[in-house]
Protein backbone atom coordinates (compact mmCIF):
# COMPACT_ATOMS: atom_id res chain seq x y z
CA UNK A 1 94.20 75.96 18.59
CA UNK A 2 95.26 73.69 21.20
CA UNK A 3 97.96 71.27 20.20
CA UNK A 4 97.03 67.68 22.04
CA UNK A 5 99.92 65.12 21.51
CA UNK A 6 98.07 62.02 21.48
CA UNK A 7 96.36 63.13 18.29
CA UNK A 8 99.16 64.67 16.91
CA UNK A 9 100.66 63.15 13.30
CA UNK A 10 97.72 60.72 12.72
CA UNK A 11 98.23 57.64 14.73
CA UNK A 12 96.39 54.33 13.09
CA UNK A 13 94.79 54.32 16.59
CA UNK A 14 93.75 56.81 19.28
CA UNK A 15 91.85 54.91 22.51
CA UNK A 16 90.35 57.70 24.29
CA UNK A 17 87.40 58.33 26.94
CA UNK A 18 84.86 61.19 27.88
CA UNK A 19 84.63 62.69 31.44
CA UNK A 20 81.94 64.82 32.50
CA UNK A 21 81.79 67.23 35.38
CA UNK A 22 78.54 68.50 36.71
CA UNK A 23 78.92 71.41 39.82
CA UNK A 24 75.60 72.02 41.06
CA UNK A 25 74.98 75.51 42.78
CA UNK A 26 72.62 74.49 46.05
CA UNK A 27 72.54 77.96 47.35
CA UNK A 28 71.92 81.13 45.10
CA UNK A 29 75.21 83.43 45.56
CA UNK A 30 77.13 81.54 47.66
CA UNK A 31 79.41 79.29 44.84
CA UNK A 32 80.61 77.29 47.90
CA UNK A 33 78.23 75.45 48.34
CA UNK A 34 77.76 73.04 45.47
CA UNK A 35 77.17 69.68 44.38
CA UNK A 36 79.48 68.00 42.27
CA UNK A 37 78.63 64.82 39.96
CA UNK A 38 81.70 63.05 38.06
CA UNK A 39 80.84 59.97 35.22
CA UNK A 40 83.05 58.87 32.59
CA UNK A 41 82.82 56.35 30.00
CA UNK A 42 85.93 55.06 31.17
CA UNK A 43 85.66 51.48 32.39
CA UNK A 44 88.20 52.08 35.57
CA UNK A 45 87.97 55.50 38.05
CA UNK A 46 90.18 57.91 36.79
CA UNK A 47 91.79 61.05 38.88
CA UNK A 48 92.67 64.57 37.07
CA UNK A 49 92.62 67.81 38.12
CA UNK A 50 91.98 66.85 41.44
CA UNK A 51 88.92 65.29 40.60
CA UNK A 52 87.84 61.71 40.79
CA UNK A 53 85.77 60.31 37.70
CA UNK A 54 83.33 57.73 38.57
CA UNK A 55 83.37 55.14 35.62
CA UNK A 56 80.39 54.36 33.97
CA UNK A 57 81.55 52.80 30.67
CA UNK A 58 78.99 52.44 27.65
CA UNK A 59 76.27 53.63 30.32
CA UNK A 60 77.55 57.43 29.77
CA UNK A 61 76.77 58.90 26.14
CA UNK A 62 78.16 62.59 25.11
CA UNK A 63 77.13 64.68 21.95
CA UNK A 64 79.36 66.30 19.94
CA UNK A 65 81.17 69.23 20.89
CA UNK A 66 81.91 72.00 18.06
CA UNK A 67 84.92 73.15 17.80
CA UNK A 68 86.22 76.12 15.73
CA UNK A 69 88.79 79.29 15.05
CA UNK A 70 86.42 81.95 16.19
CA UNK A 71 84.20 81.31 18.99
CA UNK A 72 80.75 80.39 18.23
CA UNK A 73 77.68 79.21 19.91
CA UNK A 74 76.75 75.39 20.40
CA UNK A 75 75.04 73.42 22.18
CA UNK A 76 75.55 69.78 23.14
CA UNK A 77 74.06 66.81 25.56
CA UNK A 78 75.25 64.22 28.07
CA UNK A 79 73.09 61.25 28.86
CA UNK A 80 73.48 58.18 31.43
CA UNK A 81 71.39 55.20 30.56
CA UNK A 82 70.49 52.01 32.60
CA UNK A 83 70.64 53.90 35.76
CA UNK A 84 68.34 52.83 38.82
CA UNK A 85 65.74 55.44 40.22
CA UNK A 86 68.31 56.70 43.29
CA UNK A 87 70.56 58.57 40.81
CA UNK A 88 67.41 60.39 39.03
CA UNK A 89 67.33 62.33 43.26
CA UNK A 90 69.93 64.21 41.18
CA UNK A 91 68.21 66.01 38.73
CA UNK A 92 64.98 65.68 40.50
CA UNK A 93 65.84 66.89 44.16
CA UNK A 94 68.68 69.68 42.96
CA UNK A 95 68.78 73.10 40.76
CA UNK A 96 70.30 70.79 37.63
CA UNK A 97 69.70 73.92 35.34
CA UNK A 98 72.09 77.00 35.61
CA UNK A 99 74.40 73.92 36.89
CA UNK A 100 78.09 73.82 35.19
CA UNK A 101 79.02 71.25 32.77
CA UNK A 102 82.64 70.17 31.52
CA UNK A 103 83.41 67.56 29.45
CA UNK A 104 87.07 66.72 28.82
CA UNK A 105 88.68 64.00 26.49
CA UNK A 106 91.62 61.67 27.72
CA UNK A 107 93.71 59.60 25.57
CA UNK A 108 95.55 56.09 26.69
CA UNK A 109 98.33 54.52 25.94
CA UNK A 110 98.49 50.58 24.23
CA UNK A 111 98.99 49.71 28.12
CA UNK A 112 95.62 51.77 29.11
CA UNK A 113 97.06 54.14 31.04
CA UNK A 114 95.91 58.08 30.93
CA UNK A 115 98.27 59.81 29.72
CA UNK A 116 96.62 63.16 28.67
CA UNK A 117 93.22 65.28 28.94
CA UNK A 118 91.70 67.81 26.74
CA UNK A 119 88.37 69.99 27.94
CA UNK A 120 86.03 70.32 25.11
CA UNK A 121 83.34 72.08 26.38
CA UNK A 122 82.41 74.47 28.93
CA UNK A 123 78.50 75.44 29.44
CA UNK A 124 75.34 75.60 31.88
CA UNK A 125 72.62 73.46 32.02
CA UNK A 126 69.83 74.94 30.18
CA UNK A 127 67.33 71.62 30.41
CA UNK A 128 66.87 67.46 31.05
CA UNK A 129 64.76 64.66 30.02
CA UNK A 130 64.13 61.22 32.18
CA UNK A 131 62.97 58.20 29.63
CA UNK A 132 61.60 55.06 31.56
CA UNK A 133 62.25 51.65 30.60
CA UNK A 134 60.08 48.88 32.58
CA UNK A 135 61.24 45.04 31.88
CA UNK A 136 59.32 42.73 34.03
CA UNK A 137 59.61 43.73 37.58
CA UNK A 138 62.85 46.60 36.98
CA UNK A 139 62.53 50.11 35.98
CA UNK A 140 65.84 51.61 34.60
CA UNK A 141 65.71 55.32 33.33
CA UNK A 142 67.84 57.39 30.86
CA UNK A 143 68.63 60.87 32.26
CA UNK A 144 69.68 63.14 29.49
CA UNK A 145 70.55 66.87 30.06
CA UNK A 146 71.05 69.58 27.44
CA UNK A 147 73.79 72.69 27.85
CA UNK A 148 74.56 75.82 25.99
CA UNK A 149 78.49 77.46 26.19
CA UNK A 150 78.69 80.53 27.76
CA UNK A 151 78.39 82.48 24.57
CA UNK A 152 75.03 81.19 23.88
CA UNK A 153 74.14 81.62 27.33
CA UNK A 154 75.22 85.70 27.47
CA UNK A 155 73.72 86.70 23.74
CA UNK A 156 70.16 85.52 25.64
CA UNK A 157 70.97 87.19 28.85
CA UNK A 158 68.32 90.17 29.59
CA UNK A 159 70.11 92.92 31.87
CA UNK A 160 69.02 96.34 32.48
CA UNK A 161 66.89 98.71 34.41
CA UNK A 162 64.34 100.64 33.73
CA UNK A 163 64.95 104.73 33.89
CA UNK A 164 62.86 105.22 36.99
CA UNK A 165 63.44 105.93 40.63
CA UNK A 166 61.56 102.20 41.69
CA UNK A 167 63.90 100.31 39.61
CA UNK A 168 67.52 101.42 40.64
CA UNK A 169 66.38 101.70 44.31
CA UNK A 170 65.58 98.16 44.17
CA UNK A 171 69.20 97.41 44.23
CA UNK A 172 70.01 100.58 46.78
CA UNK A 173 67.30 102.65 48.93
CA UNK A 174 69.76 105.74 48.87
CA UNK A 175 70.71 105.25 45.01
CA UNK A 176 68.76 109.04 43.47
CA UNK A 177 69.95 108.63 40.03
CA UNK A 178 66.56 108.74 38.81
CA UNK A 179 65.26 111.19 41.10
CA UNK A 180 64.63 113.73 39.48
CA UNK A 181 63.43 111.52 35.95
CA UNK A 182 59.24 112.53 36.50
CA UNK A 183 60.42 116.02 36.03
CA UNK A 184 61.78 116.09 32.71
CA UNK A 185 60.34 113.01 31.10
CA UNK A 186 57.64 115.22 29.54
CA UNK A 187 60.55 117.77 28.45
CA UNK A 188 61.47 118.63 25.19
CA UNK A 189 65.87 120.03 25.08
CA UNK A 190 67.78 121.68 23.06
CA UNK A 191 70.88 121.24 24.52
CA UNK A 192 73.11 124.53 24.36
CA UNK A 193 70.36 126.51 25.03
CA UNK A 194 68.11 127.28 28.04
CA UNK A 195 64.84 125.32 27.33
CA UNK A 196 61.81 128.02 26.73
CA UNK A 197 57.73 127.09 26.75
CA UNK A 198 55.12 128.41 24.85
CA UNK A 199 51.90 128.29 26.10
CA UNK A 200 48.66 128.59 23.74
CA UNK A 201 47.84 127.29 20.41
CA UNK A 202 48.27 128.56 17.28
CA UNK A 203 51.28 130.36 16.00
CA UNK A 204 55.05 129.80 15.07
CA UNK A 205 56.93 127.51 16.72
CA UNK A 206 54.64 127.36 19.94
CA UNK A 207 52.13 125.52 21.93
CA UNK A 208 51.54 121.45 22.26
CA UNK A 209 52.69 118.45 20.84
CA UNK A 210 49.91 115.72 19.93
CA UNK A 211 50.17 114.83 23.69
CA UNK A 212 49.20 117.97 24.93
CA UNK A 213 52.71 118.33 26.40
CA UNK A 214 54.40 121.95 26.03
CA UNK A 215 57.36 122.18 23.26
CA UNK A 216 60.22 124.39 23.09
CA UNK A 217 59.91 127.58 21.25
């Protein structure tokens, strides 16, 4: 477990801030070109990691992150409240889900002064809610997004193919894995032995399955 000083042997007071990194991907397969969003609820711009953190104070909210020995899945929320309608271009106008979220914590000294970070959570973007709020002649919005960690996001990941020639030469024309597959799907083996058909009907060990396909003497 990761050891963070600033925490370490109970201090009567830990001042501390969240910073959250958003990379959006603009362009599917090419993870150059991105889009990246910084907000913290620092009240001064902060620089880490070679990353500038736009300070947004008590405007920036962030859930809870679990933490725990083993990995395990979780799932937590950033939201950014009393924001004017030219921010909400960025979930509105990009691909905000698949994007990558980090959030890290950084502790102060008594003279406010950052002395150390700690990430807490790595994820993607799985969804977002906007929340309008209309006082007299001003609209201000809340812009909330959800994220899973990775482990949440690869137990509902669906990969495969399907055993036919269509489906792997999808990926590659000249791919003949599955040439061959129309032949023998209908095939009965007993493998160790040359496979042997039986036409007719009646008798032992001959004939047709329930299909009317021929099965191995």
């Amino acid at each position: 477990m990761e050891n963070i000083p600033a925490v370490a042997n109970s201090p009567p007071q830990v001042n501390n801030a969240e910073f959250v990194k958003i990379t959006i991907y603009n362009e599917y397969g090419n993870t150059a070109n991105t889009t990246v969003f910084t907000a913290s609820s620092s009240y001064q711009d902060e620089t880490f990691d070679s990353t500038t953190f736009l300070a947004a104070g008590g405007l920036l909210s962030v859930g809870g992150q679990q933490k725990d020995i083993r990995i395990t899945s979780a799932d937590t929320t950033v939201g950014l409240s009393g924001i004017p309608n030219t921010v909400i271009s960025l979930v509105l106008d990009s691909k905000i889900r698949g994007s990558k979220l980090e959030i890290w914590r950084g502790f102060y000294n008594d003279n406010g002064i950052l002395t150390s970070t700690a990430k807490r959570f790595t994820g993607i973007i799985t969804s977002y809610n906007i929340e309008e709020d209309r006082q007299d002649l001003e609209d201000t919005f809340t812009v909330a997004v959800s994220a899973s960690n990775y482990k949440t996001v690869l137990e509902n990941r669906l990969a495969s193919r399907r055993t036919n020639p269509e489906s792997w030469q999808s990926f590659n024309p000249n791919d003949s894995s599955m040439t061959n597959i129309y032949s023998i799907a209908t095939q009965t083996f007993d493998f160790g032995k040359k496979p042997k058909y039986v036409s007719g009907g009646s008798g032992g060990g001959g004939g047709t399955d329930s299909g009317g396909r021929p099965v191995l003497k």
